[in-house]
Protein backbone atom coordinates (compact mmCIF):
# COMPACT_ATOMS: atom_id res chain seq x y z
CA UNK A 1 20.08 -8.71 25.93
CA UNK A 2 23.30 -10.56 25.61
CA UNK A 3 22.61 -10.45 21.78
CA UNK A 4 22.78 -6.51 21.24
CA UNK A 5 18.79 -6.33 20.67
CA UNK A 6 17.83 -2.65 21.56
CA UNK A 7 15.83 -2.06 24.61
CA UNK A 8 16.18 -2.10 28.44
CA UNK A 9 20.54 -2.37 28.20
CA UNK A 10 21.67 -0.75 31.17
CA UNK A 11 24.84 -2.30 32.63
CA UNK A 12 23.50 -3.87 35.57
CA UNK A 13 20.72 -5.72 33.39
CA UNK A 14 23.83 -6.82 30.69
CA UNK A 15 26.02 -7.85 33.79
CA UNK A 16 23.10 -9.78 35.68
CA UNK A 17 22.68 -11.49 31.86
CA UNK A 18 25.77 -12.69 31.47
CA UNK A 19 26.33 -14.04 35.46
CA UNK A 20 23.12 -15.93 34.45
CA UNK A 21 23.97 -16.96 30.91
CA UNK A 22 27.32 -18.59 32.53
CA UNK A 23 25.28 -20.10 35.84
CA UNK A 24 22.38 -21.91 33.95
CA UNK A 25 23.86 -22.78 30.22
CA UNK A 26 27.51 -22.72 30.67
CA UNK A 27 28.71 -24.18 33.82
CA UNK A 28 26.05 -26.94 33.53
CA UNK A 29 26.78 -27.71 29.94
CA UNK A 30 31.13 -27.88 30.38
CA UNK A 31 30.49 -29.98 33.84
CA UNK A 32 28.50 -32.31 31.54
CA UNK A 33 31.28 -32.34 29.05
CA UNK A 34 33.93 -32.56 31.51
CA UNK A 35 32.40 -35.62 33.43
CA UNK A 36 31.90 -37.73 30.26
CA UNK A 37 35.24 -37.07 28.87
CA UNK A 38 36.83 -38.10 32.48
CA UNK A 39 34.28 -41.65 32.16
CA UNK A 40 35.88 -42.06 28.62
CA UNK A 41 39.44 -40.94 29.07
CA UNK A 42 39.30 -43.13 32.60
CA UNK A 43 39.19 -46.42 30.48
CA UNK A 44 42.00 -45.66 28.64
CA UNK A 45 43.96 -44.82 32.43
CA UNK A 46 42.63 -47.53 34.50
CA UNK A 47 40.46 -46.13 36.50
CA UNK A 48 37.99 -43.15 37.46
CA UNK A 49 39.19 -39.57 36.03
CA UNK A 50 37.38 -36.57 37.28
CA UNK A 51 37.81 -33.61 35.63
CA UNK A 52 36.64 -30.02 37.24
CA UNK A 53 36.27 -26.91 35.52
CA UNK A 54 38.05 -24.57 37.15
CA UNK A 55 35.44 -21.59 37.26
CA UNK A 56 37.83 -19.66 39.19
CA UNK A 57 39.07 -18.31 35.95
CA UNK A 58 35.32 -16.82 34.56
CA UNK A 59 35.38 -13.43 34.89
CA UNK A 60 31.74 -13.17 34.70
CA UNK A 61 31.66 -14.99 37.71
CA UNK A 62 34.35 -12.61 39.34
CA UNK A 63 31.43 -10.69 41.32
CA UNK A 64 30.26 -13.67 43.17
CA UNK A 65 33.59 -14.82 43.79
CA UNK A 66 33.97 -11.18 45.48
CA UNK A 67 31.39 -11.51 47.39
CA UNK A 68 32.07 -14.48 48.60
CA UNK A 69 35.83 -13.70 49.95
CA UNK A 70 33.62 -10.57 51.77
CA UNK A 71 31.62 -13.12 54.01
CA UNK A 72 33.61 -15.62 54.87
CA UNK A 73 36.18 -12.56 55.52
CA UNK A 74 34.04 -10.89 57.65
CA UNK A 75 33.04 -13.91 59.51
CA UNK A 76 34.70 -13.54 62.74
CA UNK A 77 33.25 -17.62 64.08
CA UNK A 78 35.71 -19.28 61.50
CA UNK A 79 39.11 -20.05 61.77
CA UNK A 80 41.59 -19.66 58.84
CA UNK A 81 41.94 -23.16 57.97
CA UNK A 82 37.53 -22.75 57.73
CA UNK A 83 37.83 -19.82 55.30
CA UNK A 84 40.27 -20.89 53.13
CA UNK A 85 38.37 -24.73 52.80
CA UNK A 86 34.81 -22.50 52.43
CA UNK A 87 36.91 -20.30 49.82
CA UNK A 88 37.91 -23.64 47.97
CA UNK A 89 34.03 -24.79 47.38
CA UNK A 90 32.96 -23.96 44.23
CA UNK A 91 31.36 -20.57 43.73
């Protein structure tokens, strides 16, 4: 679908797609990337480097991020402080 190849393209299907095309290849494949260049660059620094994708910036992922400010915005139990840390997890 994500390739153009005529059949069942509807906008929901091409959306759905692409959320699933960054979930299961992308993300997975850069945190791979990221955590061996952090174990290589750390040598050179001394010490353990993490580096973290920052998938706040996807907007395929935007939907999900959405929905996630809903709940925890709707959830009348938490606090603030528990929003904004459940807000900070990754999506």
């Amino acid at each position: 679908m994500l390739l153009g190849i005529p059949g069942d393209n509807t906008y929901s299907n091409y959306a759905e797609a692409n959320r699933a095309f960054y979930r299961q290849i992308v993300v997975p494949l850069l945190s791979r990337i990221a955590a061996a260049l952090g174990n290589w660059l750390g040598e050179s620094f001394g010490g353990n480097l993490r580096l973290v994708p920052d998938l706040e910036e996807v907007p395929a992922l935007s939907i999900e991020r959405e929905a996630l400010w809903k709940r925890v915005g709707e959830a009348s139990f938490l606090t603030d402080d528990e929003k904004r840390a459940a807000n900070n997890v990754g999506i």
